[in-house]
C-alpha atoms as a PDB file:
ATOM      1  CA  UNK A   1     113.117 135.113 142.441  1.00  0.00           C
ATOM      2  CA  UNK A   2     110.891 132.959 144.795  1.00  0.00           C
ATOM      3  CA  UNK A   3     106.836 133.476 143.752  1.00  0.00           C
ATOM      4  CA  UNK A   4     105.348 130.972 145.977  1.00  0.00           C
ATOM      5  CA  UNK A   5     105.432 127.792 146.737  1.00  0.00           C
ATOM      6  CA  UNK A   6     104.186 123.997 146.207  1.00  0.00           C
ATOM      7  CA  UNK A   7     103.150 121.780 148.775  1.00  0.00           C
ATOM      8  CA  UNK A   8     101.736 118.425 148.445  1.00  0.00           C
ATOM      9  CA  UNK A   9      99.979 115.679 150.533  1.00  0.00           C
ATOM     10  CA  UNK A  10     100.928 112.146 150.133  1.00  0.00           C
ATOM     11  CA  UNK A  11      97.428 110.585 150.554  1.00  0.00           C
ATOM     12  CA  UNK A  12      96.418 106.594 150.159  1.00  0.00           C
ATOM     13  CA  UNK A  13      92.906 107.853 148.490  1.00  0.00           C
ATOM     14  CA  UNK A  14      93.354 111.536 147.090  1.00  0.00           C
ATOM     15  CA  UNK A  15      90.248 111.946 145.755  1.00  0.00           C
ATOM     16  CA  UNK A  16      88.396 111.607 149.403  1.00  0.00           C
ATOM     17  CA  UNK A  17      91.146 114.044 150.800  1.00  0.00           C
ATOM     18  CA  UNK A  18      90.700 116.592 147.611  1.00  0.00           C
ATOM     19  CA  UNK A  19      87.245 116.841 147.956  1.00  0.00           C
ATOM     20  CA  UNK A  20      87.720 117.463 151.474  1.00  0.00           C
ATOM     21  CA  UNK A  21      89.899 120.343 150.643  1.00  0.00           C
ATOM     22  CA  UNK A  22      87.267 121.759 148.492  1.00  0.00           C
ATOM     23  CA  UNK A  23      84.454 121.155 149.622  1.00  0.00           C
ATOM     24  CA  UNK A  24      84.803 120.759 153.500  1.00  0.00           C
ATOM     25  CA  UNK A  25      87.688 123.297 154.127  1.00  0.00           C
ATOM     26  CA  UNK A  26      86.505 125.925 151.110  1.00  0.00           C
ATOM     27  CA  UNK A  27      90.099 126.204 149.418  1.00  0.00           C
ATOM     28  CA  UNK A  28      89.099 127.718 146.107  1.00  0.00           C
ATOM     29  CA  UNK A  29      91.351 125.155 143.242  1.00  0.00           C
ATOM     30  CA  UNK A  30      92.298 125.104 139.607  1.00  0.00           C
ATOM     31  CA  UNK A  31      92.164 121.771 137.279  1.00  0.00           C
ATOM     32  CA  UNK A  32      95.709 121.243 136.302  1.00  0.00           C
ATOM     33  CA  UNK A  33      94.308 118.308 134.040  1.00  0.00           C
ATOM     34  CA  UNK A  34      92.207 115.171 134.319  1.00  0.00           C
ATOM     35  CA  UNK A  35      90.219 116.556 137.586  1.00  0.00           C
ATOM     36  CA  UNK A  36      94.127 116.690 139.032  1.00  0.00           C
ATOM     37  CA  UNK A  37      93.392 119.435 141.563  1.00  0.00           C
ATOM     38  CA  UNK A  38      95.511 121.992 143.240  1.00  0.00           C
ATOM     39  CA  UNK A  39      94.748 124.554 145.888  1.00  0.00           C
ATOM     40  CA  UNK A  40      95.076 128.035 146.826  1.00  0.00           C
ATOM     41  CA  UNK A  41      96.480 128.101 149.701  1.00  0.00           C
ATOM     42  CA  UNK A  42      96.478 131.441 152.390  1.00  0.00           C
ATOM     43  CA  UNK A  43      99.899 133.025 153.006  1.00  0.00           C
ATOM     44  CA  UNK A  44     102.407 131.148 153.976  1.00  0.00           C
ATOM     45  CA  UNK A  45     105.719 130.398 155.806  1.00  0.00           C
ATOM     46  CA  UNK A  46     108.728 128.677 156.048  1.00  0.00           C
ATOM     47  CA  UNK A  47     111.111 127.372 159.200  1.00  0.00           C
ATOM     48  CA  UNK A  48     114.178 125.117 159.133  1.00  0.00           C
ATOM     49  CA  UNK A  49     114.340 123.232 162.235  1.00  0.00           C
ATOM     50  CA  UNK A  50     117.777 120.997 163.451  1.00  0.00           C
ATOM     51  CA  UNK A  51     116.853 117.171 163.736  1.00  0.00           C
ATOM     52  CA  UNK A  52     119.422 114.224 164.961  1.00  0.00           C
ATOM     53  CA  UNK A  53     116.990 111.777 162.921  1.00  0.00           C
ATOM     54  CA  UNK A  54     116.114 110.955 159.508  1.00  0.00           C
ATOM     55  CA  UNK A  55     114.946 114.686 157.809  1.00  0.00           C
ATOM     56  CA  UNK A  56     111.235 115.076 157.112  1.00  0.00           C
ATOM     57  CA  UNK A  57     108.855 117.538 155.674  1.00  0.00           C
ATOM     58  CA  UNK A  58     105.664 118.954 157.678  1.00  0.00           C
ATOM     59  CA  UNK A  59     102.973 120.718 156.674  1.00  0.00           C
ATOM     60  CA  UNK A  60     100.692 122.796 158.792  1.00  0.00           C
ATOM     61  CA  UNK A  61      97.552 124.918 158.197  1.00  0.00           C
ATOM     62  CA  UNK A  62      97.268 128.351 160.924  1.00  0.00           C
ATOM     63  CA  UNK A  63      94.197 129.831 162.147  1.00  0.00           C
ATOM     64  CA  UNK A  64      93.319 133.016 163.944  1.00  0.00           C
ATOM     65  CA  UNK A  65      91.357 131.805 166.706  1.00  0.00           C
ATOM     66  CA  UNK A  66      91.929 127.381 167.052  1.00  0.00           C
ATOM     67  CA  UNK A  67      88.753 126.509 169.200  1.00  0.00           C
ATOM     68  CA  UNK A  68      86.627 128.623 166.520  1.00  0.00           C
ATOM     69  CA  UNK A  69      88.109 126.954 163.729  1.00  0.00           C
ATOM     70  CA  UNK A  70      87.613 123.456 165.085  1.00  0.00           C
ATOM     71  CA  UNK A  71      84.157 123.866 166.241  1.00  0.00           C
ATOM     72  CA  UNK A  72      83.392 125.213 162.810  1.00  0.00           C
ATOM     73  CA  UNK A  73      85.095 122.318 161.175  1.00  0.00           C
ATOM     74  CA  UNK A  74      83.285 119.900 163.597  1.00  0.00           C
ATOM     75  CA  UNK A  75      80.166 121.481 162.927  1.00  0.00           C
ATOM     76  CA  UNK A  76      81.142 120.398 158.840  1.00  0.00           C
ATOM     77  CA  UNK A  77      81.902 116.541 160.105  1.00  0.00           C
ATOM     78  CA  UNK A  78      85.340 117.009 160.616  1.00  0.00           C
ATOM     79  CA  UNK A  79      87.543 114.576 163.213  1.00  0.00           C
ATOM     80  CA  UNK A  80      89.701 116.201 165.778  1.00  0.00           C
ATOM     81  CA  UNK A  81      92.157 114.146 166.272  1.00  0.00           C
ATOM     82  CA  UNK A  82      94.234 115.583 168.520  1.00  0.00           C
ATOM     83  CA  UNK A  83      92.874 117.839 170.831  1.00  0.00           C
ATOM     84  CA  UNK A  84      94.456 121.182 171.343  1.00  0.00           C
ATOM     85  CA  UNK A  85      97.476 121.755 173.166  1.00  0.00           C
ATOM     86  CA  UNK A  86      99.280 124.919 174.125  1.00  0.00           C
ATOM     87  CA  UNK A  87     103.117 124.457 173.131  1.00  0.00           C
ATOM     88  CA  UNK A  88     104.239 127.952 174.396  1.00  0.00           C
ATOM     89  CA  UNK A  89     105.295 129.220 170.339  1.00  0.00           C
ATOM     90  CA  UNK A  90     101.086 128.260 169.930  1.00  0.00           C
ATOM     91  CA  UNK A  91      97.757 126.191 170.366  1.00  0.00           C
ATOM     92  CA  UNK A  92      98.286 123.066 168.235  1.00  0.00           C
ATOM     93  CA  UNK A  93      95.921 120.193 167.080  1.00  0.00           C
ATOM     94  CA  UNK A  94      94.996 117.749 164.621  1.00  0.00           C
ATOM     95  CA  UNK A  95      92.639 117.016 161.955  1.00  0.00           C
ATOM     96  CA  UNK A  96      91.746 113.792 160.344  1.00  0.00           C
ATOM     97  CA  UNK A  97      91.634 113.525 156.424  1.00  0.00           C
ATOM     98  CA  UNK A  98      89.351 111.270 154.695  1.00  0.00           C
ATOM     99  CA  UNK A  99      92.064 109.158 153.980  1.00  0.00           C
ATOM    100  CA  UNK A 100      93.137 108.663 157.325  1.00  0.00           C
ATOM    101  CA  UNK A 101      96.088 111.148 157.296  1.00  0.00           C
ATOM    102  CA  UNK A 102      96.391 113.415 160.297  1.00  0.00           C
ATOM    103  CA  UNK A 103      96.765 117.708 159.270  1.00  0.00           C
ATOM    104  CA  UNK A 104      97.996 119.896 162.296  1.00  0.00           C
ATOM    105  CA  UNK A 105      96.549 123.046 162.616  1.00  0.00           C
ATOM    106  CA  UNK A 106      97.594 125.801 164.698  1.00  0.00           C
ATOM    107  CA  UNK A 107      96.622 129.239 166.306  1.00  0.00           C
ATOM    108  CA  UNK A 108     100.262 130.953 166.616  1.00  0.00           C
ATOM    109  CA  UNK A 109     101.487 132.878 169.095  1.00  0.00           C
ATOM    110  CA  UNK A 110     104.584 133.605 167.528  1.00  0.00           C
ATOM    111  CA  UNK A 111     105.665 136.568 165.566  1.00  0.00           C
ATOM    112  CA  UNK A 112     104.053 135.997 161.689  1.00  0.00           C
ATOM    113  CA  UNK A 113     106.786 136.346 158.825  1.00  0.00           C
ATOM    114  CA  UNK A 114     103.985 136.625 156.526  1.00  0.00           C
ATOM    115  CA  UNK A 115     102.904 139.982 158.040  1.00  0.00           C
ATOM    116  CA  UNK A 116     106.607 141.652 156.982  1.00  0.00           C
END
C-alpha cells in the first residue's frame, strides 16, 4: 500500500534552497546522511492533468489564507514573484527560492482530497 510520498526540487545551489526550507519556511527535517536533508511536508495531494506537450512534474505548496501567508513570508525576506491571481479552482502565486527557482503556492478553492 501507498504511505506517502517523495517529492524533490531540482535546485542549481541546494544548500541556499534547503536552508530556506528550514529555516525560512519552518519545515521540521531529518538528516538522511552527510547534512542531505529531507522535509516533512503537510498533507498532501495528487492530480493527473491531460497535456498535448512534453509531460512534466509540478509541485505546489497550499495555504489557508494566500495574502496571510505571503505577507508573513515577506515579512521573513521572501520574493513574491508572481503576484496572486484568482484562477477560479484558487488564488495562485509564486515564490522565489534562493536559488532562483520559482515555488507556486496556492489558497484552494477546490474541494480538498486530503480532508476524505
Amino acid at each position: 500500500m501507498i504511505n506517502g510520498a517523495h517529492v524533490i526540487i531540482y535546485s542549481r545551489d541546494a544548500d541556499a534552497d534547503r536552508a530556506f526550507l528550514r529555516d525560512v519556511l519552518d519545515l521540521p527535517d531529518v538528516d538522511a546522511g552527510d547534512g542531505w536533508l529531507i522535509f516533512k511536508l503537510p498533507p498532501a495531494e495528487l492530480a493527473a492533468h491531460p497535456t498535448e506537450g512534453t509531460p512534466r512534474h509540478e509541485f505546489y505548496l497550499m495555504c489557508d489564507d494566500i495574502h496571510a501567508t505571503l505577507d508573513g513570508l515577506a515579512e521573513r525576506g521572501v520574493q513574491v514573484d508572481v503576484p496572486v491571481r484568482d484562477q477560479g479552482w484558487g488564488l495562485l502565486a509564486a515564490i522565489r527560492l534562493p536559488s532562483g527557482g520559482e515555488l507556486p503556492i496556492y489558497q484552494p478553492r477546490h474541494p480538498l482530497a486530503r480532508d476524505l
